[in-house]
N, C-alpha and C. Protein backbone atom coordinates (compact mmCIF):
# COMPACT_ATOMS: atom_id res chain seq x y z
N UNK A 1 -15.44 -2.10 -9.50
CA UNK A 1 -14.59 -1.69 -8.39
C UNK A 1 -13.56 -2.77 -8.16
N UNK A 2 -12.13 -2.19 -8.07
CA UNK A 2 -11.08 -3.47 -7.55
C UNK A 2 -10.51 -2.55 -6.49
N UNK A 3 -10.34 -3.62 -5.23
CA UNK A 3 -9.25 -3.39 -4.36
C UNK A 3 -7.97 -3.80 -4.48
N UNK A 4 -7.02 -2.66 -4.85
CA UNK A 4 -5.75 -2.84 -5.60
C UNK A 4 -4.78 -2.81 -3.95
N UNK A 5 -3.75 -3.57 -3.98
CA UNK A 5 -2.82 -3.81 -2.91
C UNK A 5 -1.16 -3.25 -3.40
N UNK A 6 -0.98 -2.28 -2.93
CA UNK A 6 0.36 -2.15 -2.83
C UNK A 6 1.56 -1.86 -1.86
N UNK A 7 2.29 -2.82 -2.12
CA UNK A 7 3.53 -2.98 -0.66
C UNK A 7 5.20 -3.08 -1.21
N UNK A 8 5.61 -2.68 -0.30
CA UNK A 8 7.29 -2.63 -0.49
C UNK A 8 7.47 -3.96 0.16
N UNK A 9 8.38 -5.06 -0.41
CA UNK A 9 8.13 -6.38 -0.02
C UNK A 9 9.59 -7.14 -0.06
N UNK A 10 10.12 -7.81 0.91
CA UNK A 10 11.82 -8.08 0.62
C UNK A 10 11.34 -10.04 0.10
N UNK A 11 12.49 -10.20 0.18
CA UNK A 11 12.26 -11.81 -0.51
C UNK A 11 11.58 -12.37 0.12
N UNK A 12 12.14 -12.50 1.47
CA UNK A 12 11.10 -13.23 2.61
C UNK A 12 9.99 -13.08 3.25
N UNK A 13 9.30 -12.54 2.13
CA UNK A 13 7.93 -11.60 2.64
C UNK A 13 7.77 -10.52 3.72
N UNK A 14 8.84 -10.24 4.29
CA UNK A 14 8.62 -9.11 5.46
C UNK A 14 8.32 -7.77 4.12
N UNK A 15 7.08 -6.90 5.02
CA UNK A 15 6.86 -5.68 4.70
C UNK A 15 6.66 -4.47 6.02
N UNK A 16 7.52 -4.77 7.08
CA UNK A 16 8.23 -4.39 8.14
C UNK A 16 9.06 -3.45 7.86
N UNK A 17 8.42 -1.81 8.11
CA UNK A 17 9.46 -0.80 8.21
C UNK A 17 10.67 -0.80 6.89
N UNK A 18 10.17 -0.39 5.79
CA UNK A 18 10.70 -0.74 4.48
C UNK A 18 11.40 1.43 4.25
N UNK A 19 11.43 1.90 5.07
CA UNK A 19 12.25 3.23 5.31
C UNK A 19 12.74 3.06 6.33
N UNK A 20 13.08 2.45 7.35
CA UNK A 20 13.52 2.48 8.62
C UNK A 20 12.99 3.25 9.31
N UNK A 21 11.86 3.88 9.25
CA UNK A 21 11.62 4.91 10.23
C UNK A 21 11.33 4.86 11.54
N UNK A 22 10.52 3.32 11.43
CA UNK A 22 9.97 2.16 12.23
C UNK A 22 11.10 2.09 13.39
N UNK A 23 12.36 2.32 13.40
CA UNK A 23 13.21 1.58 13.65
C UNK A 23 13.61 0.57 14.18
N UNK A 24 13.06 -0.61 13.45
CA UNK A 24 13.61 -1.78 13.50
C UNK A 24 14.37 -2.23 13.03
N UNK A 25 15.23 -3.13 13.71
CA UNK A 25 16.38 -3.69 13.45
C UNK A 25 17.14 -3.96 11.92
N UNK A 26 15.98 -4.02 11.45
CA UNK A 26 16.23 -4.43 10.33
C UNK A 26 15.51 -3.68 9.00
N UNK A 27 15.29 -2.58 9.74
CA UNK A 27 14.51 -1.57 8.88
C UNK A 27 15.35 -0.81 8.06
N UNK A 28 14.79 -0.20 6.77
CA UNK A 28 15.68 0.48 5.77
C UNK A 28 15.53 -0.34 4.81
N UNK A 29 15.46 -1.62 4.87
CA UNK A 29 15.48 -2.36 3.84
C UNK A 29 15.41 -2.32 2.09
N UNK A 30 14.70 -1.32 1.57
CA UNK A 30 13.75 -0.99 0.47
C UNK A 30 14.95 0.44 0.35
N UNK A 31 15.30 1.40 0.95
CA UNK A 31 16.10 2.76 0.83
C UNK A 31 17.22 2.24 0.48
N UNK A 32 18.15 0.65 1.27
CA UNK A 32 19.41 1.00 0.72
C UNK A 32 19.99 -0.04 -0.84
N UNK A 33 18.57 0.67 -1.64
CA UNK A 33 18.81 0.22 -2.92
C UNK A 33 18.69 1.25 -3.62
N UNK A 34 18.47 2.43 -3.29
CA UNK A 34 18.74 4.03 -3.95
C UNK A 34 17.44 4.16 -4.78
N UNK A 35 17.35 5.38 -5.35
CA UNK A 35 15.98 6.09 -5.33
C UNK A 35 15.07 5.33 -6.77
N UNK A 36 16.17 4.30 -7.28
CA UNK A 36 15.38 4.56 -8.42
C UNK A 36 14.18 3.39 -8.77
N UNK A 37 14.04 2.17 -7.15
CA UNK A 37 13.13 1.96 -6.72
C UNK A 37 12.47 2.33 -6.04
N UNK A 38 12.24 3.50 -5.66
CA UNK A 38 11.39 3.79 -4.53
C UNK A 38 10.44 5.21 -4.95
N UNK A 39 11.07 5.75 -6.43
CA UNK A 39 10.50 7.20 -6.53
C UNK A 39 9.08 6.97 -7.16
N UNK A 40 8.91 8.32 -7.70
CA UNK A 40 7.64 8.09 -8.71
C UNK A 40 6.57 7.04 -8.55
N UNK A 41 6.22 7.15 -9.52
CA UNK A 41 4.94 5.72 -10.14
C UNK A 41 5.33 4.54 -9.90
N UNK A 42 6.22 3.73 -9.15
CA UNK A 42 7.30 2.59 -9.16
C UNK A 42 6.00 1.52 -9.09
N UNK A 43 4.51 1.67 -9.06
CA UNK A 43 3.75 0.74 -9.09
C UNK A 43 2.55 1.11 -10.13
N UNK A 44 3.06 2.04 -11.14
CA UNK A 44 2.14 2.09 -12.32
C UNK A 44 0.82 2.35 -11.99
N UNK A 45 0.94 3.06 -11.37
CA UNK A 45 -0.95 3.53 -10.93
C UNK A 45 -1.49 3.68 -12.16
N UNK A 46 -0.72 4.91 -13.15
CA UNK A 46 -1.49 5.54 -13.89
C UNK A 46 -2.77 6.48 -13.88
N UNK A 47 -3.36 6.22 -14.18
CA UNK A 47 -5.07 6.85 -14.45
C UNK A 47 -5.12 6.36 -12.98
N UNK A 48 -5.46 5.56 -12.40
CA UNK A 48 -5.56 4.77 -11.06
C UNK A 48 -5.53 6.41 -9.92
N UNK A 49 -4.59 7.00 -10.38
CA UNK A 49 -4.48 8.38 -9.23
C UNK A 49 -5.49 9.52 -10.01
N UNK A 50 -5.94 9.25 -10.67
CA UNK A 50 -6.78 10.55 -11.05
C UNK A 50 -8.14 9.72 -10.56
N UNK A 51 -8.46 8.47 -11.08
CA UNK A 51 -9.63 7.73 -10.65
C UNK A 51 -10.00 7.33 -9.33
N UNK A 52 -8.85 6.66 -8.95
CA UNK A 52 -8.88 6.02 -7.86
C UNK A 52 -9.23 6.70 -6.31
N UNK A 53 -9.08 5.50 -5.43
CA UNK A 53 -9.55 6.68 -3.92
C UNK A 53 -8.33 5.38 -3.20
N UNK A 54 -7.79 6.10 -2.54
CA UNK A 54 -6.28 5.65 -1.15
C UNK A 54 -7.79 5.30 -0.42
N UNK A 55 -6.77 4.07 0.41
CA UNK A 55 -6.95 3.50 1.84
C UNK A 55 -6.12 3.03 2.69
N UNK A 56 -6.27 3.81 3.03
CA UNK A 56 -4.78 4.28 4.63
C UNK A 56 -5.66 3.25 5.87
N UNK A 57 -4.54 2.56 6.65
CA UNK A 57 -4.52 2.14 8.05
C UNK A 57 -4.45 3.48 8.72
N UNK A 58 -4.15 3.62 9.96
CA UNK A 58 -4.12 4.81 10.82
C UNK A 58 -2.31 5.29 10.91
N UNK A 59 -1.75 4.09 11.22
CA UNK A 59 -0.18 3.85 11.11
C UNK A 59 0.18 4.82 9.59
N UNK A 60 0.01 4.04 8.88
CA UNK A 60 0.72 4.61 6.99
C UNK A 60 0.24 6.08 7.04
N UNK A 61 -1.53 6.05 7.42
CA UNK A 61 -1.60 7.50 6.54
C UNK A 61 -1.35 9.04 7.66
N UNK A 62 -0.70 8.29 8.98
CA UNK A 62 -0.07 9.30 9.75
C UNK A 62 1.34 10.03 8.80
N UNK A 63 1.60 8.41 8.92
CA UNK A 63 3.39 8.57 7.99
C UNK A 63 3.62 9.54 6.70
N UNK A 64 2.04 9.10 6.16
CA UNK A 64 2.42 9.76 4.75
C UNK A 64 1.78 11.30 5.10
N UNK A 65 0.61 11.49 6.14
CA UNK A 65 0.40 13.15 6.40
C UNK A 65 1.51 14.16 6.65
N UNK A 66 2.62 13.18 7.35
CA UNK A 66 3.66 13.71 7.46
C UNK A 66 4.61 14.63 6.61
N UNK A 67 4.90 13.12 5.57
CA UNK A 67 5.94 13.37 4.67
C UNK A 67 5.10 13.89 2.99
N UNK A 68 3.69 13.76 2.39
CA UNK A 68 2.96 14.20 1.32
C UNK A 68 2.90 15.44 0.95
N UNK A 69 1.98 15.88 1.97
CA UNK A 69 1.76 17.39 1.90
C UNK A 69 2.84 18.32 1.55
N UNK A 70 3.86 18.20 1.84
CA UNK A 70 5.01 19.18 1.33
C UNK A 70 5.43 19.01 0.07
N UNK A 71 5.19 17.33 -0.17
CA UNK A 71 6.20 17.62 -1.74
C UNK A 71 5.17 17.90 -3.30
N UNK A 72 6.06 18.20 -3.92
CA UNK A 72 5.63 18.43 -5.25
C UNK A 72 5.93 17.90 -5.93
N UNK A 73 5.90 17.89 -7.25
CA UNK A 73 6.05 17.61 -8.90
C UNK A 73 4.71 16.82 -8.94
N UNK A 74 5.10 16.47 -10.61
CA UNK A 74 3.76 15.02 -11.01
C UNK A 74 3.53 14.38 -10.17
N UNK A 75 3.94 13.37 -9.57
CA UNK A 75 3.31 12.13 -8.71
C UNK A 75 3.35 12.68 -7.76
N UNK A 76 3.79 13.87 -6.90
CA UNK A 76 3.48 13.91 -5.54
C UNK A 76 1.72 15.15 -5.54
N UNK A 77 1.92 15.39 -6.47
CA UNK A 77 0.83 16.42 -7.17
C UNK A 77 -0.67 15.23 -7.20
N UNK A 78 -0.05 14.54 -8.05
CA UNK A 78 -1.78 13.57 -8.29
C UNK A 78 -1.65 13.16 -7.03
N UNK A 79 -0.65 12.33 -6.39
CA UNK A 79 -1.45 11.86 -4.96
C UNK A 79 -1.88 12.49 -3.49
N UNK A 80 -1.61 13.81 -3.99
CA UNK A 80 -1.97 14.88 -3.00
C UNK A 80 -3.64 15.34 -3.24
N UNK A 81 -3.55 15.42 -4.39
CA UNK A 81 -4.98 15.83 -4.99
C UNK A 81 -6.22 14.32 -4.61
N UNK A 82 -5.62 12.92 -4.68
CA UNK A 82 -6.20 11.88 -4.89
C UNK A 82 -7.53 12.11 -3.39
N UNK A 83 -8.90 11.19 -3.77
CA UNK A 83 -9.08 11.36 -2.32
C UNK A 83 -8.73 10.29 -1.38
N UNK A 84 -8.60 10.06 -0.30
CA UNK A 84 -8.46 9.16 0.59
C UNK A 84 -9.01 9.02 1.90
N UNK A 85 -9.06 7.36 1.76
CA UNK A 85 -10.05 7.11 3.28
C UNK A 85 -8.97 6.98 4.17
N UNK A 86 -9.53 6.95 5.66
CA UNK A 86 -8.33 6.33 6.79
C UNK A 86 -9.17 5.26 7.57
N UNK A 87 -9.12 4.09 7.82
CA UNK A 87 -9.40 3.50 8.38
C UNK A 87 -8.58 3.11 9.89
N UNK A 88 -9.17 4.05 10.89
CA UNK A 88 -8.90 3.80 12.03
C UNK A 88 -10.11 4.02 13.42
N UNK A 89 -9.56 3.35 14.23
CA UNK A 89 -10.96 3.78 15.58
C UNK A 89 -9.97 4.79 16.57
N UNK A 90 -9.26 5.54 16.31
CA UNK A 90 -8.88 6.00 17.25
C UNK A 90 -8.83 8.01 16.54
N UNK A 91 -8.48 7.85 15.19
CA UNK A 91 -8.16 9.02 15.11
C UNK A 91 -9.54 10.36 14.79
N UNK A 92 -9.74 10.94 15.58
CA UNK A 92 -10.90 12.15 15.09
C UNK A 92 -10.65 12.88 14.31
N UNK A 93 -9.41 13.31 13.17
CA UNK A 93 -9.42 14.34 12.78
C UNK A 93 -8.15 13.75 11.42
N UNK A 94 -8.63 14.11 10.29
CA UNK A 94 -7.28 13.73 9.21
C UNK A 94 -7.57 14.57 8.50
N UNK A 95 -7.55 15.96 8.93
CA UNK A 95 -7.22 17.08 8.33
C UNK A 95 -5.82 17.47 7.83
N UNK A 96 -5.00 16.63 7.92
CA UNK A 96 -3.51 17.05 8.29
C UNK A 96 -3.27 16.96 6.41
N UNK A 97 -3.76 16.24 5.85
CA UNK A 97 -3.60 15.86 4.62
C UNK A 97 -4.89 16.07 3.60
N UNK A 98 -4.77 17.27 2.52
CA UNK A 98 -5.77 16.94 1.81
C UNK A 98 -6.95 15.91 1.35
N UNK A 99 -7.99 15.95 0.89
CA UNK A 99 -8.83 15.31 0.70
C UNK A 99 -9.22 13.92 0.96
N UNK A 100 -8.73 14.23 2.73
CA UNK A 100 -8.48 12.63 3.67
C UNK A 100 -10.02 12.92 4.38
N UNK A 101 -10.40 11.70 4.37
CA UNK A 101 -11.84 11.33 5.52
C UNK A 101 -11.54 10.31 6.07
N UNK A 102 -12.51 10.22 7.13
CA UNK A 102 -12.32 8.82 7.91
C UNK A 102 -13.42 8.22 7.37
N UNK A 103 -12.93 6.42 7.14
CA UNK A 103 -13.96 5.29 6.94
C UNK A 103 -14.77 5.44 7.75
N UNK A 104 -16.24 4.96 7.27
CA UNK A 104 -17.06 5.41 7.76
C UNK A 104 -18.06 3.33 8.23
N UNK A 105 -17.79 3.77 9.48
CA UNK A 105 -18.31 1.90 9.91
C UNK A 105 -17.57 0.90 9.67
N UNK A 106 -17.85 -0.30 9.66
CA UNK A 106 -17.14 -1.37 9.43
C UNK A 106 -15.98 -1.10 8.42
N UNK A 107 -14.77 -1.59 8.12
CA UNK A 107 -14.06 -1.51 7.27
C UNK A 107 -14.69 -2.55 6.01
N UNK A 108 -14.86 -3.82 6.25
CA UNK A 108 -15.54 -4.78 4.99
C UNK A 108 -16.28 -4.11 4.42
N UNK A 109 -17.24 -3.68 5.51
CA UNK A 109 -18.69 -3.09 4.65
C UNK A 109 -18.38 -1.90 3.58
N UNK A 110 -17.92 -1.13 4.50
CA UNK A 110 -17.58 -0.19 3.79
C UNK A 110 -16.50 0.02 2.61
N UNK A 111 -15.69 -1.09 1.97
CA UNK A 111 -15.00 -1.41 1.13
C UNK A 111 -16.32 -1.97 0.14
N UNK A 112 -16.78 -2.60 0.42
CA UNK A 112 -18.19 -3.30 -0.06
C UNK A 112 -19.05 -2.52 -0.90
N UNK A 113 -19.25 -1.09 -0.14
CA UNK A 113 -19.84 -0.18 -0.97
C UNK A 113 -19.21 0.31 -1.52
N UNK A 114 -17.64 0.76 -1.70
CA UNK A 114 -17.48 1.58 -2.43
C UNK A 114 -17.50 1.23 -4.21
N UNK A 115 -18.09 2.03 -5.09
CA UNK A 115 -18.01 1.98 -6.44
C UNK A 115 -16.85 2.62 -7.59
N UNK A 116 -15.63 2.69 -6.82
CA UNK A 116 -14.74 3.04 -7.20
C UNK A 116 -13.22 2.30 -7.01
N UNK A 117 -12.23 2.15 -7.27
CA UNK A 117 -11.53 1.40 -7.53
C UNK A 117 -10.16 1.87 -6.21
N UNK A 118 -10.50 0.83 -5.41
CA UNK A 118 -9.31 1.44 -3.83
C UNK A 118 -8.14 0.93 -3.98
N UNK A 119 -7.30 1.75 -3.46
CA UNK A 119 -5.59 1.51 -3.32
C UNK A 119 -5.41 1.77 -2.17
N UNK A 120 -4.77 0.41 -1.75
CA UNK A 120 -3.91 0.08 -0.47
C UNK A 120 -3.03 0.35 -0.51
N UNK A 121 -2.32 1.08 0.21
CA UNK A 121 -0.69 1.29 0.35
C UNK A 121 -0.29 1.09 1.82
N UNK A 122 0.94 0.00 1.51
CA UNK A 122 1.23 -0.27 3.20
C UNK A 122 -0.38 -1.10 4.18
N UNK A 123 -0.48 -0.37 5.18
CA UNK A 123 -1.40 -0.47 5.72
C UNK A 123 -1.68 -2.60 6.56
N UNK A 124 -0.79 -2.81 6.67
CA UNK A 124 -0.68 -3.95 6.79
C UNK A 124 -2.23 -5.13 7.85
N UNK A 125 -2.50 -4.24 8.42
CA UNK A 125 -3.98 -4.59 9.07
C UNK A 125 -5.05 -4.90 8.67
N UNK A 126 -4.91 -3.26 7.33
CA UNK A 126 -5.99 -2.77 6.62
C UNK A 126 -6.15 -4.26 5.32
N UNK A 127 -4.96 -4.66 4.69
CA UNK A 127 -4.89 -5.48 3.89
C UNK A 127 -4.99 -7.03 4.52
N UNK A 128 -4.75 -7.28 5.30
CA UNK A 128 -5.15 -8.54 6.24
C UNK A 128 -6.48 -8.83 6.43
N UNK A 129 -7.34 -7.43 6.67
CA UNK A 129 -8.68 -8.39 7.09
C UNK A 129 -9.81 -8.04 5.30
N UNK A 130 -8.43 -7.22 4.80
CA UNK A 130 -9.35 -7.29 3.36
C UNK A 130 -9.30 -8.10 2.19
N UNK A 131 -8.16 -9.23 2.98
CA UNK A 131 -7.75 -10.15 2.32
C UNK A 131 -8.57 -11.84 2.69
N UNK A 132 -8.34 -11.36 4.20
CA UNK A 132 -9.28 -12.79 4.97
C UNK A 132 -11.14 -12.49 4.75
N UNK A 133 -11.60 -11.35 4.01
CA UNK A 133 -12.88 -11.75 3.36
C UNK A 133 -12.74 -11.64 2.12
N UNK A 134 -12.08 -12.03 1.56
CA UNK A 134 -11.58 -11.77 0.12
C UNK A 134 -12.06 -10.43 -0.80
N UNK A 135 -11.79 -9.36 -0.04
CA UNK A 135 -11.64 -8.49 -0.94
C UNK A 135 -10.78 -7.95 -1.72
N UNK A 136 -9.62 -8.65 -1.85
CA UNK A 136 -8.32 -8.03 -2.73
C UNK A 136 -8.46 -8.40 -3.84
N UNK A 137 -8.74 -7.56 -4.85
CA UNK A 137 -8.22 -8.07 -6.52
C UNK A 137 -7.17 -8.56 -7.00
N UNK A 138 -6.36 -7.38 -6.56
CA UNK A 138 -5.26 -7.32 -7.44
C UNK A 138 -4.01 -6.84 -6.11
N UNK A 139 -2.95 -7.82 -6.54
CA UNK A 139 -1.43 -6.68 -5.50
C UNK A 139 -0.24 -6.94 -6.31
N UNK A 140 -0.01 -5.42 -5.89
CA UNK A 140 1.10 -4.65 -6.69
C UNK A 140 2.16 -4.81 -5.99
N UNK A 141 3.61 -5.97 -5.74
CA UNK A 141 4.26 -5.97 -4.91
C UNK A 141 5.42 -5.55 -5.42
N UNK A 142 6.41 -4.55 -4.85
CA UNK A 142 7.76 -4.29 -5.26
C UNK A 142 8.47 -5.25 -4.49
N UNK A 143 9.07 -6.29 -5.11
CA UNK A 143 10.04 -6.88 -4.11
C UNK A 143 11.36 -6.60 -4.30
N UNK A 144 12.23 -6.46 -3.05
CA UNK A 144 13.72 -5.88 -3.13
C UNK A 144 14.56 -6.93 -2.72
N UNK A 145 15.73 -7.21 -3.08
CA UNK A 145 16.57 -8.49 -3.07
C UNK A 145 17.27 -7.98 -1.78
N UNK A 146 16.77 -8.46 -1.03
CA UNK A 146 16.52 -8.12 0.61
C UNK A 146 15.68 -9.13 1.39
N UNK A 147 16.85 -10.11 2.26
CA UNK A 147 16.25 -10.75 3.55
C UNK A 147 16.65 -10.76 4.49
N UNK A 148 15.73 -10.07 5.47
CA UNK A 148 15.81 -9.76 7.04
C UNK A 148 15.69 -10.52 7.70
N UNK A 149 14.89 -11.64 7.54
CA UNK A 149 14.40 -12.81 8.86
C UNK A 149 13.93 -12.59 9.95
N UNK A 150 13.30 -11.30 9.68
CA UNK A 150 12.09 -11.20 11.14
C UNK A 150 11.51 -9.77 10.44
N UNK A 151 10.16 -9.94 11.35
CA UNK A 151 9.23 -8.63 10.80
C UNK A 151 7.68 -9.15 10.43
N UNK A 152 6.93 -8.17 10.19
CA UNK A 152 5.76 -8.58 10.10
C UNK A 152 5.52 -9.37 8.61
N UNK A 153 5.04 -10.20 7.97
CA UNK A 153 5.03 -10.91 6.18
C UNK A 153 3.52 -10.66 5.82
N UNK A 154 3.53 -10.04 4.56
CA UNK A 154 2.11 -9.84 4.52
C UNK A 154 1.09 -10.96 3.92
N UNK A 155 1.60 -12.37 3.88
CA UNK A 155 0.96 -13.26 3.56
C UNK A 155 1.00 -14.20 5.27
N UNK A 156 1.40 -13.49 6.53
CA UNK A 156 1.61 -14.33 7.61
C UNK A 156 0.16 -15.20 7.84
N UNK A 157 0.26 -16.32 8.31
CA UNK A 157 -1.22 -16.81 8.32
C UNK A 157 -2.46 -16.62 7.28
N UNK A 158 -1.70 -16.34 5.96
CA UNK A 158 -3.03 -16.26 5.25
C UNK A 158 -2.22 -17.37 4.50
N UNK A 159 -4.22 -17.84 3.19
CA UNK A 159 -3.86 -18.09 2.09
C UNK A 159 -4.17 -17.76 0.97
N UNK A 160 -3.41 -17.97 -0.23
CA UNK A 160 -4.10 -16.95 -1.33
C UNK A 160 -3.59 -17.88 -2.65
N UNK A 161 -4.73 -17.61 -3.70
CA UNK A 161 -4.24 -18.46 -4.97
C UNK A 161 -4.35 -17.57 -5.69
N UNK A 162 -2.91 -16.33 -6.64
CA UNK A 162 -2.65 -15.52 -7.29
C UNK A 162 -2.67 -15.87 -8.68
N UNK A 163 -2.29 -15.23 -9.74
CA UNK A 163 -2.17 -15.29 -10.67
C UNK A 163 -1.45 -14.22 -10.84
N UNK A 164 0.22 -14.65 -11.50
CA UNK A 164 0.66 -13.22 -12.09
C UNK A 164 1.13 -13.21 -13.43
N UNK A 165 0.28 -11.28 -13.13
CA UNK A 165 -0.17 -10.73 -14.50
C UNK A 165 1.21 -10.24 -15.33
N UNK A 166 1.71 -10.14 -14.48
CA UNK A 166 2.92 -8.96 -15.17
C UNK A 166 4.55 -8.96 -14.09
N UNK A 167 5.51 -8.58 -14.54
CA UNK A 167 6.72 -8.48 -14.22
C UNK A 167 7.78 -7.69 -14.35
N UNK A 168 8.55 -6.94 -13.57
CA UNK A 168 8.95 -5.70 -13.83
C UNK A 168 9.90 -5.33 -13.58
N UNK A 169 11.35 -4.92 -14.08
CA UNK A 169 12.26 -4.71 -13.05
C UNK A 169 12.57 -3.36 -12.97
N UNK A 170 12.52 -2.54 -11.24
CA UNK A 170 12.14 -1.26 -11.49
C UNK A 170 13.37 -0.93 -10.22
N UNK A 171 14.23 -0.43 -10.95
CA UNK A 171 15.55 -0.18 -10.27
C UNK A 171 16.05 -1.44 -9.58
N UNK A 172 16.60 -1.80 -8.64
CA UNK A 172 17.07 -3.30 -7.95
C UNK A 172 15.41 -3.64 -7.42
N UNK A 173 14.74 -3.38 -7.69
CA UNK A 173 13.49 -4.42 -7.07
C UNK A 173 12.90 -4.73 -8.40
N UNK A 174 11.82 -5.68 -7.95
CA UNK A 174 10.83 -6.42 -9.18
C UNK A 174 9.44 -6.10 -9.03
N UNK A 175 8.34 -5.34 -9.71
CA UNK A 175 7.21 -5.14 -9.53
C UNK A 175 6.54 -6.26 -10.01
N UNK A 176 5.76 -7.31 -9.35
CA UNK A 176 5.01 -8.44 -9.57
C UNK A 176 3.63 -7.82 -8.92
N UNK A 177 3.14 -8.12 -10.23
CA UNK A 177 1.73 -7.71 -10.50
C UNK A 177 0.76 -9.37 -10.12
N UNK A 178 0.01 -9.54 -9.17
CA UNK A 178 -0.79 -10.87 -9.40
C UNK A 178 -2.11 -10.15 -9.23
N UNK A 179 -3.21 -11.09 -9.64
CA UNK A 179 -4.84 -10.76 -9.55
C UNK A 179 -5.46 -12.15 -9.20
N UNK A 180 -6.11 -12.20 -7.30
CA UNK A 180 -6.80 -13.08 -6.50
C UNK A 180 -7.34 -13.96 -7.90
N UNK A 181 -6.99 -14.99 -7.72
CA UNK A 181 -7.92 -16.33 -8.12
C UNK A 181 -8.85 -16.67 -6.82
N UNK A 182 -10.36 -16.51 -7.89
CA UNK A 182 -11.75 -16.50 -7.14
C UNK A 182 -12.58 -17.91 -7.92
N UNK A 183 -12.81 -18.46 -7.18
CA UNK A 183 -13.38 -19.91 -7.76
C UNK A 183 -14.42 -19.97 -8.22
């Protein structure tokens, strides 16, 4: 089992409202580099969406119940079909989106058990406290030649010793692939 991390990420580490939808000030960031970072597979799942299982914060996998369910082709097809958890204490019901459940107890623990290989998307909470017990394997970061200077950074107060695997340039952003160095 790996907990795989993936985020839309500008130079200065903000991963703050990367569609503007958020609307913050400085949101959009990641859109006004045109579609041909942001479409498709832009983080190489692969097999990963037929295998794999999503793990949504409450925030992201509202966003994406929203905007998923309607679309089609290949990639909006496998990740519609994919299953996915939501990790939140507030929401009773994630019916809104195919083959969504809610985490069930602790979030650690329950990352702990799973025997299958999880993908983070967004979820900035969700990846914070799965990072401060070291459960992250691997993160998949698109970074966009984009700095805002304010916003949430998804390394804020942490620390981490990466290793990167791979390098990518996928429309104006860079997919940097690293995998947690564990001592």
């Amino acid at each position: 089992m790996s907990v795989i991390v993936i985020e839309f990420v500008t130079l200065d580490g903000v991963v703050d409202d990367p569609d503007g939808r958020a609307g913050t000030p400085t949101g959009g960031w990641a859109f006004r580099h045109g579609p041909d970072a942001v479409g498709a597979d832009k983080f190489r799942l692969g097999s990963l969406l037929e295998t794999g299982t999503l793990l949504f914060g409450r925030t992201t996998w509202e966003l994406f119940a929203k905007l998923w369910p309607g679309r089609t082709g290949e990639f909006a097809d496998r990740l519609n079909k994919m299953p996915k958890l939501v990790a939140s204490r507030t929401l009773a019901d994630v019916g809104a989106w195919q083959n969504s459940a809610l985490l069930q107890g602790e979030l650690t623990e329950a990352v702990a058990r799973e025997t299958g290989d999880l993908i983070v998307i967004g979820s900035i909470g969700v990846v914070r406290t799965l990072a401060r017990h070291d459960l992250v394997d691997e993160y998949r970061l698109l970074v966009f030649p984009s700095v805002v200077g304010e916003g949430r950074r998804l390394f804020d107060g942490m620390a981490a010793d990466l290793e990167l695997v791979s390098n990518t340039q996928v429309g104006a952003a860079v997919l940097n692939t690293y995998r947690t160095r564990r001592a």
